[in-house]
N, C-alpha and C. Protein backbone atom coordinates (compact mmCIF):
# COMPACT_ATOMS: atom_id res chain seq x y z
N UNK A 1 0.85 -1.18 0.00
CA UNK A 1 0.00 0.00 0.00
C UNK A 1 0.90 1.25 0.00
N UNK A 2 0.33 2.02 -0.42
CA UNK A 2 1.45 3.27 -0.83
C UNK A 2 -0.01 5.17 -0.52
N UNK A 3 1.07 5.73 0.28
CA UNK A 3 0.24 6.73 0.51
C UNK A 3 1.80 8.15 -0.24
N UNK A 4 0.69 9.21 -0.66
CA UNK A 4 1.74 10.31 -1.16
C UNK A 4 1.26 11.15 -0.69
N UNK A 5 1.79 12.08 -0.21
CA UNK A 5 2.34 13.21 -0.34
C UNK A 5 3.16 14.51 -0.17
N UNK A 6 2.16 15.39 -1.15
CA UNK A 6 3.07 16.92 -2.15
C UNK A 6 2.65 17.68 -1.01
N UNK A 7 4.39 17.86 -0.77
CA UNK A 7 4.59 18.91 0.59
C UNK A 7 5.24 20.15 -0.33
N UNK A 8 4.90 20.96 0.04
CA UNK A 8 4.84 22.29 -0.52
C UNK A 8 5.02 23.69 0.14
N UNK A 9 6.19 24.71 0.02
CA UNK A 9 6.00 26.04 0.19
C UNK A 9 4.58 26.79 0.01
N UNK A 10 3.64 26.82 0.78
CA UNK A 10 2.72 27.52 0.63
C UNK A 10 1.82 26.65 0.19
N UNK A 11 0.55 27.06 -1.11
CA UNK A 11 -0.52 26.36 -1.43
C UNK A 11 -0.22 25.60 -2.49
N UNK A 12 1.17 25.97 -3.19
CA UNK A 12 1.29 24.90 -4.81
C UNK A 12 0.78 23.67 -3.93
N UNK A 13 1.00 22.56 -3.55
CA UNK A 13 0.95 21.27 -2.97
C UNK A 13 -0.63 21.15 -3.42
N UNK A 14 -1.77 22.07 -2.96
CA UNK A 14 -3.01 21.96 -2.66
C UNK A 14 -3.53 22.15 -4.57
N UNK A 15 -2.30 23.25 -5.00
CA UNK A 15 -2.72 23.41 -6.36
C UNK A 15 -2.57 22.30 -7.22
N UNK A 16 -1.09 21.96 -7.14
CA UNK A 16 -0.95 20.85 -8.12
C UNK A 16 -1.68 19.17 -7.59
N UNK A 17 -2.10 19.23 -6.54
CA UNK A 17 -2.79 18.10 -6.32
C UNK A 17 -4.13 18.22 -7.13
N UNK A 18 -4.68 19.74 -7.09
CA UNK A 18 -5.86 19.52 -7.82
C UNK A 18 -5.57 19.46 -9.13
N UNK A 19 -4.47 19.90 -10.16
CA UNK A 19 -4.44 19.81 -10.99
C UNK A 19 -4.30 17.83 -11.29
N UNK A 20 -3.88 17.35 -10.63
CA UNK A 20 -3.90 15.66 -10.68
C UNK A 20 -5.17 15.31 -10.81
N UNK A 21 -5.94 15.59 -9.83
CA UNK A 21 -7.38 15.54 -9.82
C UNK A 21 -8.22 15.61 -10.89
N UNK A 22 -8.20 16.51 -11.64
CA UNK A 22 -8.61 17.16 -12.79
C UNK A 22 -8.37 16.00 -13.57
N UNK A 23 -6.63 15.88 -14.12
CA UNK A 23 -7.13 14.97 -14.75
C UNK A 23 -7.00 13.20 -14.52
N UNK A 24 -7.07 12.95 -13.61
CA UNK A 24 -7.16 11.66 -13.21
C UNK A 24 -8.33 11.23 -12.18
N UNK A 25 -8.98 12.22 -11.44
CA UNK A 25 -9.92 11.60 -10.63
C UNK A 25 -9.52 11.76 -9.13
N UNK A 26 -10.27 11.52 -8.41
CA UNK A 26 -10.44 12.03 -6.83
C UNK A 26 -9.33 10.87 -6.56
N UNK A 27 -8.36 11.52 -5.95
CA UNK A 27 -7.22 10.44 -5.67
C UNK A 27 -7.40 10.37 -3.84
N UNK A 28 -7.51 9.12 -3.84
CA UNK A 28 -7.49 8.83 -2.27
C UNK A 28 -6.44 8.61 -1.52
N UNK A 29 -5.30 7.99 -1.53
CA UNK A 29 -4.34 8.39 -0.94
C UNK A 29 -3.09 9.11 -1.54
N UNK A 30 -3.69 10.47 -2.00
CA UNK A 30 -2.79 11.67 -2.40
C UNK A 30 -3.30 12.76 -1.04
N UNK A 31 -2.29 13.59 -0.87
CA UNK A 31 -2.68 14.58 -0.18
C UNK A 31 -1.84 15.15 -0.07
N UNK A 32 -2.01 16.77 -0.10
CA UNK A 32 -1.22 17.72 -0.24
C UNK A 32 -0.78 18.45 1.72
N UNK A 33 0.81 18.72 1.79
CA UNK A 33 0.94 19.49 2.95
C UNK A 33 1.15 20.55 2.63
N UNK A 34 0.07 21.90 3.05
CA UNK A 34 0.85 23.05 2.35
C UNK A 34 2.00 23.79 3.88
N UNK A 35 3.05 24.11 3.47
CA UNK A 35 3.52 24.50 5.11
C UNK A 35 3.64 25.90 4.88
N UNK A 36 3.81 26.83 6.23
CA UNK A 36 4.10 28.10 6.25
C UNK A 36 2.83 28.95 5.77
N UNK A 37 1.53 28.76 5.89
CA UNK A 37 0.34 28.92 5.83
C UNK A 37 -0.25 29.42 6.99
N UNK A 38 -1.25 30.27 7.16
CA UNK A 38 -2.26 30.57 8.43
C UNK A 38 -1.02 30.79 9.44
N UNK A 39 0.14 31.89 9.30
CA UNK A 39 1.11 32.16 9.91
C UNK A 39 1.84 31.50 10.40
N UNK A 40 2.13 30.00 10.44
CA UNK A 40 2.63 28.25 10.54
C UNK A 40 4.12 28.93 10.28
N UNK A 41 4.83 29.08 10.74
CA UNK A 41 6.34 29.14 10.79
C UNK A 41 7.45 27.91 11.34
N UNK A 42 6.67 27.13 12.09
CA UNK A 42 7.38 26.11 12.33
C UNK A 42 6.81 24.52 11.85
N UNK A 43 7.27 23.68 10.88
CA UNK A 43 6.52 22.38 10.36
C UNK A 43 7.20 21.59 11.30
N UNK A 44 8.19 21.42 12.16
CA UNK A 44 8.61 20.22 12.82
C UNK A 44 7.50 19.22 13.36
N UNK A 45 6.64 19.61 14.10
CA UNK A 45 5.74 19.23 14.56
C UNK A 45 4.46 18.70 13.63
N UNK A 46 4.33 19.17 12.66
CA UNK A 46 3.59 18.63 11.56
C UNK A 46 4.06 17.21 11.03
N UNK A 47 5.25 17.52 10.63
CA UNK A 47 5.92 16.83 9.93
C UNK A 47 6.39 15.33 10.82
N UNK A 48 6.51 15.42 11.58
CA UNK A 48 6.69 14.22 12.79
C UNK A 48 5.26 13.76 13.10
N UNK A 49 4.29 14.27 13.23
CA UNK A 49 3.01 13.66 13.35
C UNK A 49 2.44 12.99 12.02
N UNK A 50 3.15 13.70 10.98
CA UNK A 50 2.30 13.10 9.64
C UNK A 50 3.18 11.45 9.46
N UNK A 51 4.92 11.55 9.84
CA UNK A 51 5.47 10.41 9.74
C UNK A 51 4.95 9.30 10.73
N UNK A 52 4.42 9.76 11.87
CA UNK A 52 4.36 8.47 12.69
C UNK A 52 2.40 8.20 12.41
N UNK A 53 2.33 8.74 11.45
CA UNK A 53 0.49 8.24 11.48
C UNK A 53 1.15 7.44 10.24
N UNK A 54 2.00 6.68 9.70
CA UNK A 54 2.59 6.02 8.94
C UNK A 54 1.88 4.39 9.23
N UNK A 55 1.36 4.14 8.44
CA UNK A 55 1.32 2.27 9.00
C UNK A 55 2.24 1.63 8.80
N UNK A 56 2.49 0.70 9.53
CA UNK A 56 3.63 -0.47 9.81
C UNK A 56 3.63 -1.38 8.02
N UNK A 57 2.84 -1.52 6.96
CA UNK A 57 2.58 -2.17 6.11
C UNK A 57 2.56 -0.87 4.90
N UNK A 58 2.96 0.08 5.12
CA UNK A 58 2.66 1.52 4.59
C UNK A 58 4.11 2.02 3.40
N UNK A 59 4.18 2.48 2.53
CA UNK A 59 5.22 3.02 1.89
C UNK A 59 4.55 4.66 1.59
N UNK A 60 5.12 5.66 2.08
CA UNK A 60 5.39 6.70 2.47
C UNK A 60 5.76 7.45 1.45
N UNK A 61 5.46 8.02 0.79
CA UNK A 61 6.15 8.59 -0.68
C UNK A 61 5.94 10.34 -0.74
N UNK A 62 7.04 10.73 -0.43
CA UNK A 62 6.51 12.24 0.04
C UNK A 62 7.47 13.34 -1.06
N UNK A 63 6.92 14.20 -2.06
CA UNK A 63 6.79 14.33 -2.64
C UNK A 63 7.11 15.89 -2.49
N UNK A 64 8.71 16.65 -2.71
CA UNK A 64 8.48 18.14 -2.09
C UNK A 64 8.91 18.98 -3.12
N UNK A 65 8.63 20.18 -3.43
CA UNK A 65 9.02 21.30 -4.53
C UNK A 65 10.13 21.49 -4.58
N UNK A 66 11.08 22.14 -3.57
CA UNK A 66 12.34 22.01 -3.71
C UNK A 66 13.59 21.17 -3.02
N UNK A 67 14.07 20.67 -3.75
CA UNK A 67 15.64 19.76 -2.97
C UNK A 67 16.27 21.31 -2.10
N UNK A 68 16.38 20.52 -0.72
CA UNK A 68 17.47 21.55 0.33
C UNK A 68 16.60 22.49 0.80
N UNK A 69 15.31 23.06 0.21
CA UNK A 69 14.45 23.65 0.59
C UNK A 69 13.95 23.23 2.30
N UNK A 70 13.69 24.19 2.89
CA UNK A 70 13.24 24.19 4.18
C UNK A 70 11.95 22.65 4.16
N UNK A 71 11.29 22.48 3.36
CA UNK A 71 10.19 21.57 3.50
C UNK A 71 10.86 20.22 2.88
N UNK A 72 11.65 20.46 1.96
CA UNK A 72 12.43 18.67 2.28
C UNK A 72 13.58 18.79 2.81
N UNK A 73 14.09 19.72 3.62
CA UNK A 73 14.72 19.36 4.46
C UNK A 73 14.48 18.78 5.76
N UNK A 74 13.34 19.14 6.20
CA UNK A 74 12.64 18.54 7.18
C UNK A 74 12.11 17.45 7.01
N UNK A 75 11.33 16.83 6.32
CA UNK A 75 11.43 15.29 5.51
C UNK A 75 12.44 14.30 5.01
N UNK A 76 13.66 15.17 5.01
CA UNK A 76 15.08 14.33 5.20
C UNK A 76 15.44 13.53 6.05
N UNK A 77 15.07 14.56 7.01
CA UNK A 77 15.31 13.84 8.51
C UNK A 77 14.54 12.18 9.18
N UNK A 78 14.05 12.09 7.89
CA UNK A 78 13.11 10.54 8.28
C UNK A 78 13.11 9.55 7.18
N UNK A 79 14.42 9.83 5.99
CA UNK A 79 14.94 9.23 5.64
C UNK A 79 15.25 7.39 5.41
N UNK A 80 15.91 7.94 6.88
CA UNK A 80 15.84 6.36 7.67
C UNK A 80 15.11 5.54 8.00
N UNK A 81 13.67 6.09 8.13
CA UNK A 81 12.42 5.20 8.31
C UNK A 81 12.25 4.42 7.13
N UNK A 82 11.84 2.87 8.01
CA UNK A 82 12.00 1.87 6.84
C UNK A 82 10.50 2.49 6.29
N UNK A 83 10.25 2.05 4.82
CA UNK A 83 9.06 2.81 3.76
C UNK A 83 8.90 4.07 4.01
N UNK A 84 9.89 5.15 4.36
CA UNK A 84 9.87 6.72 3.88
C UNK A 84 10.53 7.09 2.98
N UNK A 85 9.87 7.43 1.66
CA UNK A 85 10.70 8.17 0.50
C UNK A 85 10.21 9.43 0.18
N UNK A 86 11.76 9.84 -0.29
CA UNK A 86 11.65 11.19 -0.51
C UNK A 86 11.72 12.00 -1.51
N UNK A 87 11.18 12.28 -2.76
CA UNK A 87 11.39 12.86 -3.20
C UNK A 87 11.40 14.73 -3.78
N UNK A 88 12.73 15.08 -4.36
CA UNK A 88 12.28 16.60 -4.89
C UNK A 88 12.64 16.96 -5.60
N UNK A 89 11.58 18.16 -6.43
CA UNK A 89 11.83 18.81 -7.79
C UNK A 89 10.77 18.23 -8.47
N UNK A 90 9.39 18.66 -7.44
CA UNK A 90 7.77 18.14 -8.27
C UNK A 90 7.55 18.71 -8.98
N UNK A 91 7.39 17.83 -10.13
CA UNK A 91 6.21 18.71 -11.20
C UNK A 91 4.92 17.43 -11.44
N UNK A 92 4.02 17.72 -12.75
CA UNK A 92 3.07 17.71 -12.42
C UNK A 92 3.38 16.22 -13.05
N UNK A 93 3.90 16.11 -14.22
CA UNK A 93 4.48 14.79 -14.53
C UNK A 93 5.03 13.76 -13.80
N UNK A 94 6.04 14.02 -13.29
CA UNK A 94 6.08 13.40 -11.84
C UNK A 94 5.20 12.63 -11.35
N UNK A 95 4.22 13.56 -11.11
CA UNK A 95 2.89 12.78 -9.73
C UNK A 95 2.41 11.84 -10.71
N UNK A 96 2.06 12.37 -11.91
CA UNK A 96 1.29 11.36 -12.95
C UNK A 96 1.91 9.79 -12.66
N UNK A 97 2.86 10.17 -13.20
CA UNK A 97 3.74 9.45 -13.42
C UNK A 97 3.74 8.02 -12.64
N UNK A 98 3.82 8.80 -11.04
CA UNK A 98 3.47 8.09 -9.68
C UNK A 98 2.14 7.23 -9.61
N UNK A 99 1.35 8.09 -10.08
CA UNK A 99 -0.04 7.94 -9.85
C UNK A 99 -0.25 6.67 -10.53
N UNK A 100 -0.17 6.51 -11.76
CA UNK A 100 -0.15 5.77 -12.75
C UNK A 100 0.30 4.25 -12.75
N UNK A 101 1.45 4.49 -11.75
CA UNK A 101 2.61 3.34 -11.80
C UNK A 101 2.96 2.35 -10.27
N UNK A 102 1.75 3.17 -9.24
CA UNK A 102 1.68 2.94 -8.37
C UNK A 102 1.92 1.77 -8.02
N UNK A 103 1.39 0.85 -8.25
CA UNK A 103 1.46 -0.97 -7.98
C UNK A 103 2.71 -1.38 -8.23
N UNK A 104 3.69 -0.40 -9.00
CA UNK A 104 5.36 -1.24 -9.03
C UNK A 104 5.88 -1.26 -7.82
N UNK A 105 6.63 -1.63 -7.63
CA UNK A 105 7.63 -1.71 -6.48
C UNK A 105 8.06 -0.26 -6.36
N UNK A 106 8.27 0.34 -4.90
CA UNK A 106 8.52 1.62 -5.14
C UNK A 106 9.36 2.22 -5.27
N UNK A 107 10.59 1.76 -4.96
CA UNK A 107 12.11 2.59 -5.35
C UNK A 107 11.79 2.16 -7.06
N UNK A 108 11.50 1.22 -7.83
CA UNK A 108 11.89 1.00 -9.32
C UNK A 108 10.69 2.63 -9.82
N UNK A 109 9.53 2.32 -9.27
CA UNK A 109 8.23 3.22 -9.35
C UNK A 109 9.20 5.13 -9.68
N UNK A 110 9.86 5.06 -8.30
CA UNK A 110 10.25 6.55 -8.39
C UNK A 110 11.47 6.97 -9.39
N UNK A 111 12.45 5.61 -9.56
CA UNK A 111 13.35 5.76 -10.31
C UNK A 111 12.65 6.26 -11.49
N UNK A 112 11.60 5.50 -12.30
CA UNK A 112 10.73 5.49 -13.60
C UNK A 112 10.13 6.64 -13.63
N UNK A 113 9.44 7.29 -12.58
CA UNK A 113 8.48 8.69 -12.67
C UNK A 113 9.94 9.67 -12.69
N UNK A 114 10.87 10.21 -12.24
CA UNK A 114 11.85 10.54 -11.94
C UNK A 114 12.49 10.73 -13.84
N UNK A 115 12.63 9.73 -14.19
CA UNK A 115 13.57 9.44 -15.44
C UNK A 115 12.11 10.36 -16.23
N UNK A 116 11.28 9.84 -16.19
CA UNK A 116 10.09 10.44 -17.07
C UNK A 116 9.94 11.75 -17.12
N UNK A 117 9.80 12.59 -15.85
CA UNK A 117 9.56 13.87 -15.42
C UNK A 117 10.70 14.88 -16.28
N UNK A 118 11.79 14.07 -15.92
CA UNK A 118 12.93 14.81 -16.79
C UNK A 118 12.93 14.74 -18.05
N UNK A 119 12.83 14.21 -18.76
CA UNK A 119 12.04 14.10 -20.36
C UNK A 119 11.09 15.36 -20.72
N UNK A 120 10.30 15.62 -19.60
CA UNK A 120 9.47 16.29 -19.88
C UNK A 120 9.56 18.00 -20.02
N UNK A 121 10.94 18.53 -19.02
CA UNK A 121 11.41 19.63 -19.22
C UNK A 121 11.93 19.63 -20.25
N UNK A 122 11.67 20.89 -21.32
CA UNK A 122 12.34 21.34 -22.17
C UNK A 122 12.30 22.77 -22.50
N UNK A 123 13.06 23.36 -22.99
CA UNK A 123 12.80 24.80 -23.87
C UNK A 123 12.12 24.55 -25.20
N UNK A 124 10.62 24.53 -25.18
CA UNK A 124 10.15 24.85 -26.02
C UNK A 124 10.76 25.40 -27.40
N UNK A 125 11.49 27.01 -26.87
CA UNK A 125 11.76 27.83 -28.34
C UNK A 125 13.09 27.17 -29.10
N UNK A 126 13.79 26.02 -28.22
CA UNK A 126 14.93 25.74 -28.74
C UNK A 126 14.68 24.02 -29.34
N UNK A 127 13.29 24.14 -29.69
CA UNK A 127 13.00 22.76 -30.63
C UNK A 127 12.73 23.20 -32.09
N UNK A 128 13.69 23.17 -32.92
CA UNK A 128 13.59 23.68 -34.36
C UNK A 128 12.72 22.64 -35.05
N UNK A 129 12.13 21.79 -34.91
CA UNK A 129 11.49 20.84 -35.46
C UNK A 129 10.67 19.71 -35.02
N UNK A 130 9.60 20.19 -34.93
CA UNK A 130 8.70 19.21 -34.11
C UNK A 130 8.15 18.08 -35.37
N UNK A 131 8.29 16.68 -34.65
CA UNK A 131 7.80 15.64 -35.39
C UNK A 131 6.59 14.93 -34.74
N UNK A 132 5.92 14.35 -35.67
CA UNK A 132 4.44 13.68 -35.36
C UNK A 132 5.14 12.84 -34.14
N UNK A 133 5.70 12.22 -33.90
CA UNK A 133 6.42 10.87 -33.32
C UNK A 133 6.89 11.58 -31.67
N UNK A 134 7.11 13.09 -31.67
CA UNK A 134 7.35 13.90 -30.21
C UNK A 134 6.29 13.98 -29.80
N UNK A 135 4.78 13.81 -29.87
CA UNK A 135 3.68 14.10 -29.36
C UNK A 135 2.95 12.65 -28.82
């Protein structure tokens, strides 16, 4: 069983979850943390309550905007928990990605959404030639 989530500076987390939503459907174990919200200056305490409501049979897949950023840095710190993963540098591909592929095993799962997501950045203006076969 696998639970996610998009921990987030502010409300992106709440945004891009709905954008998942949209197009995939009411996702049940997705959920967005937005931190530093409703004057929230400190997540330690969040963030330690959200890890230990963890089930013992549970894989943990937490999902943050920026690497080194204050909000996965604090999700670093639990690392070590057996089924806590971490990933950062969400986009929306990514989650798909996740979403989609869920039932794999989950380190192969994140390696695959991970490799995918990056595919997906590009500079537009510096593609001189778009082919039927890129879409």
């Amino acid at each position: 069983m696998k639970r996610f989530v998009i921990a987030t500076h502010g409300n992106f987390a709440a945004g891009i979850l709905d954008s998942l939503e949209l197009i995939m459907g009411k996702q049940e174990n997705f959920e967005a943390f937005c931190a530093y919200r409703d004057g929230e200056n400190d997540i330690k305490e969040r963030v330690r309550r959200l890890i230990e409501s963890k089930k013992p049979d549970e894989d943990l897949i937490v999902v943050t905007d920026l690497f080194r950023g204050s909000v996965n840095n604090e999700f670093m710190g639990y690392t070590d928990v057996p089924g806590v993963y971490v990933v950062a540098g969400m986009n929306l591909a990514l989650l798909l990605e996740m979403q989609v592929n869920q039932d794999e095993d989950t380190p192969a799962m994140i390696r695959d959404a991970i490799r995918t997501a990056q595919e997906t950045i590009v500079c537009c203006n510096e593609k001189t030639e778009v082919q039927d076969e890129d879409f």
